[in-house]
Protein backbone atom coordinates (compact mmCIF):
# COMPACT_ATOMS: atom_id res chain seq x y z
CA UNK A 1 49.13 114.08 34.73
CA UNK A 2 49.35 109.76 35.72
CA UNK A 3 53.46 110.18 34.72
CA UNK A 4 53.50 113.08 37.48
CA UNK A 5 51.26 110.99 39.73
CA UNK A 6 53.26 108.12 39.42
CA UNK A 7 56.64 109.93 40.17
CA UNK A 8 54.89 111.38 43.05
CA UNK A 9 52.24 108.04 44.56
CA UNK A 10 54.74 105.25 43.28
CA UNK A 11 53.41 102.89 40.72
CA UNK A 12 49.49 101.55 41.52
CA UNK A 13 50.08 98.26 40.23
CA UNK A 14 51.80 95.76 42.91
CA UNK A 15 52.88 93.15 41.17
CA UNK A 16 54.87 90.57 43.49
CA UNK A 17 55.11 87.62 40.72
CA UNK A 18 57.97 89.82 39.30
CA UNK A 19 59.02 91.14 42.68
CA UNK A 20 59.91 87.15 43.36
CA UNK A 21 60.91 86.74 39.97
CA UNK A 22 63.88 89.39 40.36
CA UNK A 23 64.84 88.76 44.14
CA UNK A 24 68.63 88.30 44.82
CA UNK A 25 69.74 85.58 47.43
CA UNK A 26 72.52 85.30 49.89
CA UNK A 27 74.00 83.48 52.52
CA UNK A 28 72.88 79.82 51.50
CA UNK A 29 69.90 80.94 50.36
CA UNK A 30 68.09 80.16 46.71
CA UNK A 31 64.68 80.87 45.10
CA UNK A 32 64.45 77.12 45.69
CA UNK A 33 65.57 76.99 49.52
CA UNK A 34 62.40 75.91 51.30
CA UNK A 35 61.74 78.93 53.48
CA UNK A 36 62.11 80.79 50.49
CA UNK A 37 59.26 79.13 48.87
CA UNK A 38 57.45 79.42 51.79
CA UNK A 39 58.00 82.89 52.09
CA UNK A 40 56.73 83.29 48.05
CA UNK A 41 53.90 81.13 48.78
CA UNK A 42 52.24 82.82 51.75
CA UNK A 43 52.80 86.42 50.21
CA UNK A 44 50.86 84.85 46.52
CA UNK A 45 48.55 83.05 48.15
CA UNK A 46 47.51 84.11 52.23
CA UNK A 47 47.88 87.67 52.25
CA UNK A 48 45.55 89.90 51.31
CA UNK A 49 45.90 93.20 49.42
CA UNK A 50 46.57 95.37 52.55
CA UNK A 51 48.99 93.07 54.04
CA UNK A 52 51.10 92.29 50.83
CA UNK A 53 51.49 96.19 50.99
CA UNK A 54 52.31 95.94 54.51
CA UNK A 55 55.11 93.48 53.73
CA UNK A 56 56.06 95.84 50.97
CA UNK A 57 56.59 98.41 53.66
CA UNK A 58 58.16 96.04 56.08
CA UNK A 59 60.70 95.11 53.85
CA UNK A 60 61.71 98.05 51.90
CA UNK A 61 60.29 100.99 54.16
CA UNK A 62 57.87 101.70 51.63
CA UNK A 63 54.23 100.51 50.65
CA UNK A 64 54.24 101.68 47.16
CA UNK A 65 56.16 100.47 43.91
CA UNK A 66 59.01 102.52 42.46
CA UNK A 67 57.69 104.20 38.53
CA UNK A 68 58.93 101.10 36.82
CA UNK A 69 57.19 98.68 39.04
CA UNK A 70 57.89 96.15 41.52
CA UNK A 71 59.92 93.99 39.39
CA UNK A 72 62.47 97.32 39.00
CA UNK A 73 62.94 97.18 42.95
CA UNK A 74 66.39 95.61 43.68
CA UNK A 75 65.58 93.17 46.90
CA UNK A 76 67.69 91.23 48.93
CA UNK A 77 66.53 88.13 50.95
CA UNK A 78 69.22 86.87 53.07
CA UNK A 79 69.73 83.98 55.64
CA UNK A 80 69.78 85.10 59.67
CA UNK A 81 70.70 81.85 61.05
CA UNK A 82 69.56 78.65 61.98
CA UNK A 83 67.65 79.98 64.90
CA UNK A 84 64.00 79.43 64.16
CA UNK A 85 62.52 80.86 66.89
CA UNK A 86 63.75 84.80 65.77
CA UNK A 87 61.02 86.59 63.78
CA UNK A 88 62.17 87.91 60.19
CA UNK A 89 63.75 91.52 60.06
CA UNK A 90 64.56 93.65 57.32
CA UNK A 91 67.04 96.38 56.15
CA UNK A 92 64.88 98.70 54.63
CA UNK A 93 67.40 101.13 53.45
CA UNK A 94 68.84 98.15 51.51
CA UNK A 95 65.65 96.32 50.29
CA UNK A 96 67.33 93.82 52.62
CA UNK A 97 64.69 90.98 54.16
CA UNK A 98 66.74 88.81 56.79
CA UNK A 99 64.56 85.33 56.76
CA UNK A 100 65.89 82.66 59.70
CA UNK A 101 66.02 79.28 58.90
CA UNK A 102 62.87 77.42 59.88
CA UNK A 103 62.59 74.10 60.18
């Protein structure tokens, strides 16, 4: 019955340490570019349970883990630029989170 549920609801457990833990970079950026930690740092620490799933859904189109948990999920944060005035914008269909370069 809970494998079924799973395969149907998506894993309960949201576990973003391992999200950040298996994140791919591109474009200049690094786990240890400073935006990047940012990023990692206000999704640990500021958000709250119904925005980190909000997040979830903004970057991968979905609120809800895949059966082998978040640190299964293949994500992509790329750079979009040096223009720090853009907001962030994703490519869900690609687990694809575009991050601009702020200052």
């Amino acid at each position: 019955c809970q494998e079924l549920e799973r395969l149907v609801c998506g894993h309960p457990n949201l576990d973003f340490e391992a999200l950040c833990r298996n994140a791919k970079y591109e474009a200049g950026y690094s786990r240890d570019t400073q935006v990047v930690r940012w990023l990692w740092d206000v999704v640990r620490t500021e958000l709250s349970s119904d925005e980190r799933r909000r997040f979830l859904k903004f970057f991968t189109g979905t609120d809800r883990a895949p059966i082998g948990g978040l640190g299964t999920l293949r994500c992509l944060i790329q750079r979009d630029g040096p223009d720090s005035s853009k907001l962030p914008t994703s490519h869900t269909c690609f687990n694809t989170l575009l991050l601009p370069e702020y200052a």
